[in-house]
Every structure is written in structure tokens, then in C-alpha cells.
PDB file of N, CA and C in Angstrom:
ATOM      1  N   UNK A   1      31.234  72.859  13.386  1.00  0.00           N
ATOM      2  CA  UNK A   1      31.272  71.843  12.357  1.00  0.00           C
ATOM      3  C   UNK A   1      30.271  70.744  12.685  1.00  0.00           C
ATOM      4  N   UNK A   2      29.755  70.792  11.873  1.00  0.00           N
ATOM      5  CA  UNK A   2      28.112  69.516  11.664  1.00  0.00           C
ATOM      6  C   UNK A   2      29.076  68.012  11.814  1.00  0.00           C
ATOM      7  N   UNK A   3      28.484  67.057  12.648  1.00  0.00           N
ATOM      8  CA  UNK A   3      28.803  65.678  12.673  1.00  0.00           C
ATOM      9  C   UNK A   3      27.996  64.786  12.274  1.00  0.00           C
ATOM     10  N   UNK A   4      28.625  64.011  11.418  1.00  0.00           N
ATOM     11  CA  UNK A   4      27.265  63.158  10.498  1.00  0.00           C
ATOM     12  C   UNK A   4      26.832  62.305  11.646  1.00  0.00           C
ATOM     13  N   UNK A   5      26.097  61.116  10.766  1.00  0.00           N
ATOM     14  CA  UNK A   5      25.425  60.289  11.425  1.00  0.00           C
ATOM     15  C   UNK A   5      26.730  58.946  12.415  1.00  0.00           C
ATOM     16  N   UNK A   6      26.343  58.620  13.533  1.00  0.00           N
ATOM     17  CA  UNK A   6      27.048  57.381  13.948  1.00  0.00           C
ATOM     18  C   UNK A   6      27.014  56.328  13.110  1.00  0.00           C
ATOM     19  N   UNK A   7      26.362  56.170  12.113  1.00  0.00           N
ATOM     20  CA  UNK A   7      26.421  54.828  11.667  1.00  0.00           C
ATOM     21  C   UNK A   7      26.058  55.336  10.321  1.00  0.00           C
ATOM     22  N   UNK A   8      26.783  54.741   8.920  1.00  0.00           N
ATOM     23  CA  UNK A   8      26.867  54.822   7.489  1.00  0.00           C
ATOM     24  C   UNK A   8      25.585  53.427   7.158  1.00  0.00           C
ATOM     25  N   UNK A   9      25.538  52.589   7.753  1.00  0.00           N
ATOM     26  CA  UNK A   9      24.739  51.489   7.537  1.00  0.00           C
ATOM     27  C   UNK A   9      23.855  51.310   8.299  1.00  0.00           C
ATOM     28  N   UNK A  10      22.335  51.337   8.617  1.00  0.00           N
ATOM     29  CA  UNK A  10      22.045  50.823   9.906  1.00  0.00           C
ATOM     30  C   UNK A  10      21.304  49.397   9.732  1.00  0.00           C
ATOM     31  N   UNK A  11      20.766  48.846  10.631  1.00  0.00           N
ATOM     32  CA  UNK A  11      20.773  47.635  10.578  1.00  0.00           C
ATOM     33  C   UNK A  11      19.329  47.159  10.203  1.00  0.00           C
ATOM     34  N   UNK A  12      19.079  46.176   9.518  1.00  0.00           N
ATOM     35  CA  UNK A  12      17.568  45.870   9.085  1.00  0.00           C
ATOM     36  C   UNK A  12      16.539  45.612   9.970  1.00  0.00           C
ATOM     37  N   UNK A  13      15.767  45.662   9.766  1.00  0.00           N
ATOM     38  CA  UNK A  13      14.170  45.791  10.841  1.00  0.00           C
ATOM     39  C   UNK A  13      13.853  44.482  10.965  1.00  0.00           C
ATOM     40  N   UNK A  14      14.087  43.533   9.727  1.00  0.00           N
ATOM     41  CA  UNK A  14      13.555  42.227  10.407  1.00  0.00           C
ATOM     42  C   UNK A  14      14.997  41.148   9.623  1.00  0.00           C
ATOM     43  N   UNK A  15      15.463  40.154  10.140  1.00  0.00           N
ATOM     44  CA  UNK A  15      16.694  39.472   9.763  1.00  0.00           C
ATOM     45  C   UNK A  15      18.099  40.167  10.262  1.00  0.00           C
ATOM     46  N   UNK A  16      19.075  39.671   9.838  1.00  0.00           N
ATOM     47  CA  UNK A  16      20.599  39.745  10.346  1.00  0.00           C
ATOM     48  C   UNK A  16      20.884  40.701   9.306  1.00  0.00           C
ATOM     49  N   UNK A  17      22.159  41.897   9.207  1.00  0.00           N
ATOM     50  CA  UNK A  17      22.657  42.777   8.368  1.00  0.00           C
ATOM     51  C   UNK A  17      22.107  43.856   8.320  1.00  0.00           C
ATOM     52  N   UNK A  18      22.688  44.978   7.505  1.00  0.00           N
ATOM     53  CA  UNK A  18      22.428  45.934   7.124  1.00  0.00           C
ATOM     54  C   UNK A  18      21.595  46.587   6.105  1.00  0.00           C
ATOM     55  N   UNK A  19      21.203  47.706   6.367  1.00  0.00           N
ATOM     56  CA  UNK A  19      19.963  48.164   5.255  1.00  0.00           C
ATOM     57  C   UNK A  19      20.831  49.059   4.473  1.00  0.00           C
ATOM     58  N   UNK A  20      20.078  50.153   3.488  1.00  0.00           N
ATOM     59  CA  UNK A  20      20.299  50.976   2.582  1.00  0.00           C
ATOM     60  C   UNK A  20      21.183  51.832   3.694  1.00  0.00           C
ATOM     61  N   UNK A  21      22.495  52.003   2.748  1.00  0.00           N
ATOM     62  CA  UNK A  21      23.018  53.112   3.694  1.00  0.00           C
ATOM     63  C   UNK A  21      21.973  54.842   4.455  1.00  0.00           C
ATOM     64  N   UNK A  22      22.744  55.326   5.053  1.00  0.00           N
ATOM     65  CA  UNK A  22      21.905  56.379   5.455  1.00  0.00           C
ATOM     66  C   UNK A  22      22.908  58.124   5.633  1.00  0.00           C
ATOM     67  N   UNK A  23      23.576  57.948   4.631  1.00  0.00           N
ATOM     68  CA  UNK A  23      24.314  58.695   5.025  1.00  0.00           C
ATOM     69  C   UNK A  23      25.164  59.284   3.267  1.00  0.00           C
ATOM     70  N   UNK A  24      26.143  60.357   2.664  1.00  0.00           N
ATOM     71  CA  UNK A  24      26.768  60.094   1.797  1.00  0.00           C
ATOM     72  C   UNK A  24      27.721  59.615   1.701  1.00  0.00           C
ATOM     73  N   UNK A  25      28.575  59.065   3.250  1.00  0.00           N
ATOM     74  CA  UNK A  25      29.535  58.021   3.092  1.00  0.00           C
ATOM     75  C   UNK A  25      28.914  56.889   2.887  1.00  0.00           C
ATOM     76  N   UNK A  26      28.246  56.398   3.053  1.00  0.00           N
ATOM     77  CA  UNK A  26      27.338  54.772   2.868  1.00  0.00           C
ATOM     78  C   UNK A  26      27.312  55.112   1.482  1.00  0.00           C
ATOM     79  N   UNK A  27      26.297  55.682   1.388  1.00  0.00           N
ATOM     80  CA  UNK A  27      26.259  55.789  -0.898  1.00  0.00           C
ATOM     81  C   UNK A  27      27.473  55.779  -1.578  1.00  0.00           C
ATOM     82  N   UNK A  28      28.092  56.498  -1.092  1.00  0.00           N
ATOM     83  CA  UNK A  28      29.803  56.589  -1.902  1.00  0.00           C
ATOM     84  C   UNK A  28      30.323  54.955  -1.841  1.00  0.00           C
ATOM     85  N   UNK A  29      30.524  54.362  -0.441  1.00  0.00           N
ATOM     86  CA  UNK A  29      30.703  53.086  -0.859  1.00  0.00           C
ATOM     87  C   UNK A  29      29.977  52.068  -1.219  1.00  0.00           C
ATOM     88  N   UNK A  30      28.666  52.298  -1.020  1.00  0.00           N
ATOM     89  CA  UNK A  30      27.551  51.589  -2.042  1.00  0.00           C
ATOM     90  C   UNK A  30      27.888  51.599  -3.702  1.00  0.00           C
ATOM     91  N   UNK A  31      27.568  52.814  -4.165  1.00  0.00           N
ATOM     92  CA  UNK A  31      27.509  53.447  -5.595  1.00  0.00           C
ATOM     93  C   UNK A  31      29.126  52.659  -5.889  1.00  0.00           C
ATOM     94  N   UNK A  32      30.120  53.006  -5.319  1.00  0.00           N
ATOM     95  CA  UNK A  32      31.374  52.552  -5.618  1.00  0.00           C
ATOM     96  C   UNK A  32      31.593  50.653  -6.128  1.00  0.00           C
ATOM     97  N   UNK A  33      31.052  49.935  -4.738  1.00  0.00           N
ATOM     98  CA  UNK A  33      30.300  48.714  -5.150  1.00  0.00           C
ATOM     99  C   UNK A  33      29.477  48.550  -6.130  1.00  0.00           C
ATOM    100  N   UNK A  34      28.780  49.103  -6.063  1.00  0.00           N
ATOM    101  CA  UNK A  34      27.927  48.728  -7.648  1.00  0.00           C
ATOM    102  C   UNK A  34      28.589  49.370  -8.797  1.00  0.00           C
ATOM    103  N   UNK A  35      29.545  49.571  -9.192  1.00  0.00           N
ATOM    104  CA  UNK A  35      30.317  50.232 -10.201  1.00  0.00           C
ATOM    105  C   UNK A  35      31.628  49.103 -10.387  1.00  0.00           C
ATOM    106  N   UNK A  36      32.246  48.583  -9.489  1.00  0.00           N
ATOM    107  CA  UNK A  36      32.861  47.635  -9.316  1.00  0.00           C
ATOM    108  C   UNK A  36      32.591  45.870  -9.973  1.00  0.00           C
ATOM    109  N   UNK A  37      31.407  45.868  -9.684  1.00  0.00           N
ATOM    110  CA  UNK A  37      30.985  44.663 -10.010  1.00  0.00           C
ATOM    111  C   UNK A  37      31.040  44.726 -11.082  1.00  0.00           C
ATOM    112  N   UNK A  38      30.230  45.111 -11.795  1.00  0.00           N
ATOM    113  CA  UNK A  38      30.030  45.108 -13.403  1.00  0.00           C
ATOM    114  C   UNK A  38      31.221  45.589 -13.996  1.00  0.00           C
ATOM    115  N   UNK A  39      32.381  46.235 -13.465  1.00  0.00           N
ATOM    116  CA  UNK A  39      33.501  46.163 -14.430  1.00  0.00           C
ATOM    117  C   UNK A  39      34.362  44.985 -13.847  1.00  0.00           C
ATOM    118  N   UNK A  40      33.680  44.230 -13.106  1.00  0.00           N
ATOM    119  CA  UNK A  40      34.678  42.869 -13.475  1.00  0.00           C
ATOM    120  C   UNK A  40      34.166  42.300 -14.274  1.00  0.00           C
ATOM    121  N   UNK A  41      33.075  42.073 -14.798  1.00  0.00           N
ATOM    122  CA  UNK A  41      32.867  41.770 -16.366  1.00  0.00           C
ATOM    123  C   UNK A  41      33.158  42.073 -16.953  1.00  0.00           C
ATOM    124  N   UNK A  42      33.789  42.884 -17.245  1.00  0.00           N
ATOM    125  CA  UNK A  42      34.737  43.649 -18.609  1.00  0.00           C
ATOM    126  C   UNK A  42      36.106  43.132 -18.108  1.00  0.00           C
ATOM    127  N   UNK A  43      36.874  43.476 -16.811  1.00  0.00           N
ATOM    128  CA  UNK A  43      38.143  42.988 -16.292  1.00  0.00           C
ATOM    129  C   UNK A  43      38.083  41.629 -16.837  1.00  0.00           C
ATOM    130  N   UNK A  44      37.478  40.767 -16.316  1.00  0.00           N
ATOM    131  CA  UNK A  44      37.356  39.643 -16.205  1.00  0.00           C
ATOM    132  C   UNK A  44      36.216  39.009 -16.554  1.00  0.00           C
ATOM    133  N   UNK A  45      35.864  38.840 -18.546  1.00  0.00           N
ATOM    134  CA  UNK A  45      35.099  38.447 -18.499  1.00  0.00           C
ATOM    135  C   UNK A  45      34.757  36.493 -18.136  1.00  0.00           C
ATOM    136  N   UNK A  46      33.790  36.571 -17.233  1.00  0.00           N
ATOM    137  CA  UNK A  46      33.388  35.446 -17.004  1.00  0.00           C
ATOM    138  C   UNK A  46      33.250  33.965 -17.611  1.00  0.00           C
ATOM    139  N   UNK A  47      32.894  33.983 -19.187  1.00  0.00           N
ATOM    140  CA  UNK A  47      33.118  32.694 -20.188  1.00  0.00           C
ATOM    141  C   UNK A  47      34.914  32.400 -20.483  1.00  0.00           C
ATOM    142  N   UNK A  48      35.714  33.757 -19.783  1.00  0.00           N
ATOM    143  CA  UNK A  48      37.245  33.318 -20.350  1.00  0.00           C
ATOM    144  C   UNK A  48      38.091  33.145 -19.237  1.00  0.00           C
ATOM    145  N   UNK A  49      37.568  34.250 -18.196  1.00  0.00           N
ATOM    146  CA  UNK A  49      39.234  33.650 -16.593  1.00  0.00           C
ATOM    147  C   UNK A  49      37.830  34.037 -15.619  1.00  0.00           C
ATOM    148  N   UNK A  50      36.896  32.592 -15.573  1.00  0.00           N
ATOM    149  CA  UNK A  50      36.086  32.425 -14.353  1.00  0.00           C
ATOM    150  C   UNK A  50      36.817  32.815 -13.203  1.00  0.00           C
ATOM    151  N   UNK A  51      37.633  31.637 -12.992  1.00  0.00           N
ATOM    152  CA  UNK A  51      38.533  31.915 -11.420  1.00  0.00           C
ATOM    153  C   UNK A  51      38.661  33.224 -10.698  1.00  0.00           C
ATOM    154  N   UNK A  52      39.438  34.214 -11.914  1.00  0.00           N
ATOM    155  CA  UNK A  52      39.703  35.672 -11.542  1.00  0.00           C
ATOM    156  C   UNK A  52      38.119  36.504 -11.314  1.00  0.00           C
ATOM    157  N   UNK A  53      37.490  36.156 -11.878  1.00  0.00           N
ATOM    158  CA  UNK A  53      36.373  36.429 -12.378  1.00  0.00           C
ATOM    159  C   UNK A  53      35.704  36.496 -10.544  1.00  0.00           C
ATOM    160  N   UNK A  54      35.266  35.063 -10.341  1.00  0.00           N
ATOM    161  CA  UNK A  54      34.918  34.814  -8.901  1.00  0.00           C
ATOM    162  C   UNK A  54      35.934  35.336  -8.182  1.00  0.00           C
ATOM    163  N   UNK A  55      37.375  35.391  -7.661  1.00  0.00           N
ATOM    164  CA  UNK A  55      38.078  35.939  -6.919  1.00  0.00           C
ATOM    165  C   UNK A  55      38.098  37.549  -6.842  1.00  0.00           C
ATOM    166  N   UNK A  56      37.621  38.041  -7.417  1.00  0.00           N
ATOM    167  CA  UNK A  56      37.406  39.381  -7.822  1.00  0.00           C
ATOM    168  C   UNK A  56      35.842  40.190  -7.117  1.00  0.00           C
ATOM    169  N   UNK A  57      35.191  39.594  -7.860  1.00  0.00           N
ATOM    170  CA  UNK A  57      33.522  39.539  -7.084  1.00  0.00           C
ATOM    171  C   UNK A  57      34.145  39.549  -5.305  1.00  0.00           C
ATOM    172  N   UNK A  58      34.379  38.332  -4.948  1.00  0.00           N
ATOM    173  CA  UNK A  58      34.319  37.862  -3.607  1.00  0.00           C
ATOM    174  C   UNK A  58      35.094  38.685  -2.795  1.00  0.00           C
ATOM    175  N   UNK A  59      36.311  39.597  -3.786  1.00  0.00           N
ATOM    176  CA  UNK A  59      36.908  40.381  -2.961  1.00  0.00           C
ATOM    177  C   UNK A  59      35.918  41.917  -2.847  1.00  0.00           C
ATOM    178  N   UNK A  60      35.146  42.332  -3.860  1.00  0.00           N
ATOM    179  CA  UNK A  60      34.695  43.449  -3.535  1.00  0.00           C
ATOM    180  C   UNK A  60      33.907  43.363  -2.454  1.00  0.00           C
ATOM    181  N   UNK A  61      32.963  42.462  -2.528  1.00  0.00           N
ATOM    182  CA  UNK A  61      31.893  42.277  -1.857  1.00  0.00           C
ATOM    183  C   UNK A  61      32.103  41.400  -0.070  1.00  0.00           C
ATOM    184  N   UNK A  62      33.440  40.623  -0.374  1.00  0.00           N
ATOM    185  CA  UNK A  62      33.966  41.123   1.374  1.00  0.00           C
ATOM    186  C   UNK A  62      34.456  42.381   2.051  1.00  0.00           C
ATOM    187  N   UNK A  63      34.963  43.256   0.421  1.00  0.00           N
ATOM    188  CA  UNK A  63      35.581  44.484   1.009  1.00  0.00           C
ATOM    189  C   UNK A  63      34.196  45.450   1.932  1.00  0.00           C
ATOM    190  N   UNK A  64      32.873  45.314   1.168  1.00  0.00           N
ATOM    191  CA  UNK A  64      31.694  45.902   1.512  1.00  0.00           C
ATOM    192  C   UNK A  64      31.425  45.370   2.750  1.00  0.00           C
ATOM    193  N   UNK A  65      31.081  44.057   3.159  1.00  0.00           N
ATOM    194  CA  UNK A  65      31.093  43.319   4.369  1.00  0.00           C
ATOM    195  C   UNK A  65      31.975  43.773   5.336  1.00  0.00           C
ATOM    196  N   UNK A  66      32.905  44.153   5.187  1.00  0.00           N
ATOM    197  CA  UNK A  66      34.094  44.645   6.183  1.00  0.00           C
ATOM    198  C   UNK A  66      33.355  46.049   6.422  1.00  0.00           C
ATOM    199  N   UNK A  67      33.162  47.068   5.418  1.00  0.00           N
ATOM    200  CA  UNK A  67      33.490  48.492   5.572  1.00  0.00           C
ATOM    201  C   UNK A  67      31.713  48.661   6.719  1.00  0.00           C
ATOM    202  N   UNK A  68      30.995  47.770   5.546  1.00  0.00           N
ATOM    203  CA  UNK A  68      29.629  47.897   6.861  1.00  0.00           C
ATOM    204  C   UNK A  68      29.682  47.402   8.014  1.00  0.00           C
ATOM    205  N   UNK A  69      30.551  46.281   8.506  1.00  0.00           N
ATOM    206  CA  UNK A  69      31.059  45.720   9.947  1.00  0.00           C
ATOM    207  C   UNK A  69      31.615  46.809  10.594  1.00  0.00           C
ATOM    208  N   UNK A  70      32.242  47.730  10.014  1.00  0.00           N
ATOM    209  CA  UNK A  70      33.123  49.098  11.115  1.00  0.00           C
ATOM    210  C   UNK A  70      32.003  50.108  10.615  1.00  0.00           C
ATOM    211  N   UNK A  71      31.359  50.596   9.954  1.00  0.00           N
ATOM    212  CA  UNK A  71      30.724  51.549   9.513  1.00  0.00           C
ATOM    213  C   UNK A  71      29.362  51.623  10.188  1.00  0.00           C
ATOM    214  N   UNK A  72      28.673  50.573  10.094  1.00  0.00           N
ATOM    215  CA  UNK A  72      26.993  49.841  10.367  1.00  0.00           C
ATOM    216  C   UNK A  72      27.012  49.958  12.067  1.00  0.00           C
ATOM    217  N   UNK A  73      25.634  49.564  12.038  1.00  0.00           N
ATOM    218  CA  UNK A  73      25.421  49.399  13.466  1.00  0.00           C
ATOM    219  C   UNK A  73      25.793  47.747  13.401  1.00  0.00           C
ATOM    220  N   UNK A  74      25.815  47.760  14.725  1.00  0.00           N
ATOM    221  CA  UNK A  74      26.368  46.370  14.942  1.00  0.00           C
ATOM    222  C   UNK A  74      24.987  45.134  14.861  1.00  0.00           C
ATOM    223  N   UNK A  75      25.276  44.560  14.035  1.00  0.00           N
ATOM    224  CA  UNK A  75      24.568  43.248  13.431  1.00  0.00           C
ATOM    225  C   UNK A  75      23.890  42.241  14.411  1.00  0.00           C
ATOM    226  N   UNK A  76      22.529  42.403  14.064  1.00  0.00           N
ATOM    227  CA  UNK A  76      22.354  41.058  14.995  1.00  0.00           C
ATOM    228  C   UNK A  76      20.880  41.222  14.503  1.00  0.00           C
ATOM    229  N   UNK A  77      20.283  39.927  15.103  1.00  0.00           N
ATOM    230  CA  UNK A  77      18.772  39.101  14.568  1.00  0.00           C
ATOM    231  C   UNK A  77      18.175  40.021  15.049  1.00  0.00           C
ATOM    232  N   UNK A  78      16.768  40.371  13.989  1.00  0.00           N
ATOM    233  CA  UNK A  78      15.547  41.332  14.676  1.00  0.00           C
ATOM    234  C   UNK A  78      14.658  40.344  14.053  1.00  0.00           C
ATOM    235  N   UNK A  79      13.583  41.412  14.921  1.00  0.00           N
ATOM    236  CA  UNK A  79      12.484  40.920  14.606  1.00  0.00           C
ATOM    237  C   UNK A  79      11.391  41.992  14.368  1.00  0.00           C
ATOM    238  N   UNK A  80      11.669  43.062  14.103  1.00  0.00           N
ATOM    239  CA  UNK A  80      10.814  44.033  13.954  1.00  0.00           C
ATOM    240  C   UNK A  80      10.883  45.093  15.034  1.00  0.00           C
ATOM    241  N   UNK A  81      10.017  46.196  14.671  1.00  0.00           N
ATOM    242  CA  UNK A  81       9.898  46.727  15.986  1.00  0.00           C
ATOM    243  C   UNK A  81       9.175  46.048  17.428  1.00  0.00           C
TER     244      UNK A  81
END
């Protein structure tokens, strides 16, 4: 049995965080994130329950922050090769 990659995220070449996933678990929760967002505009459109609206956003997009913190290589300042 084939073993994917150690890391779903790896980390950017120059600055703090993660790059384009590298893997089809990274895309799955990428693609999933970007599918998310834009139906909280429909959930929650924005000119009528802002609040939910922002609480909603902030939760997907910590949920992504989390999954690339256990998923990613571990984060830290570059500077290039």
C-alpha cells in the first residue's frame, strides 16, 4: 500500500504559512473551503445577519488554519532558498 505525502500543505518559499496544497487531501480541504465561503452568502446573506455572516467566515477559515497547522509542514519565516 502506497503512502502519500508527509505533509497536505507545505510551507511557502518566502514569508510565514502555507502554499498550494500538494496532495488530494489538501485539495479536498481546499476545494471544500472554497465552496464554503460563498455559500455563506447565500446562508447568511451579508446586507441582512452581518454578525452571522462574519462568525461564519471566521469559523471556516480558522477551521482551514487548524487543519493546515496538523496537516502542513510546520510554519515558520523563510526567506527563500
Amino acid at each position: 500500500m502506497r503512502q502519500g505525502p508527509a505533509y497536505w500543505f507545505p510551507s511557502k518559499r518566502y514569508g510565514w504559512g502555507w502554499g498550494l496544497p500538494t496532495c488530494w487531501q489538501g485539495w479536498t480541504v481546499f476545494g471544500v473551503y472554497l465552496a464554503l465561503v460563498p455559500l455563506g452568502f447565500l446562508i447568511f446573506p451579508p446586507h441582512e445577519r452581518f454578525v452571522e455572516f462574519m462568525v461564519f467566515t471566521h469559523a471556516v477559515t480558522l477551521l482551514l488554519i487548524f487543519i493546515c497547522w496538523l496537516k502542513g509542514e510546520p510554519p515558520r519565516w523563510r526567506w527563500g532558498d
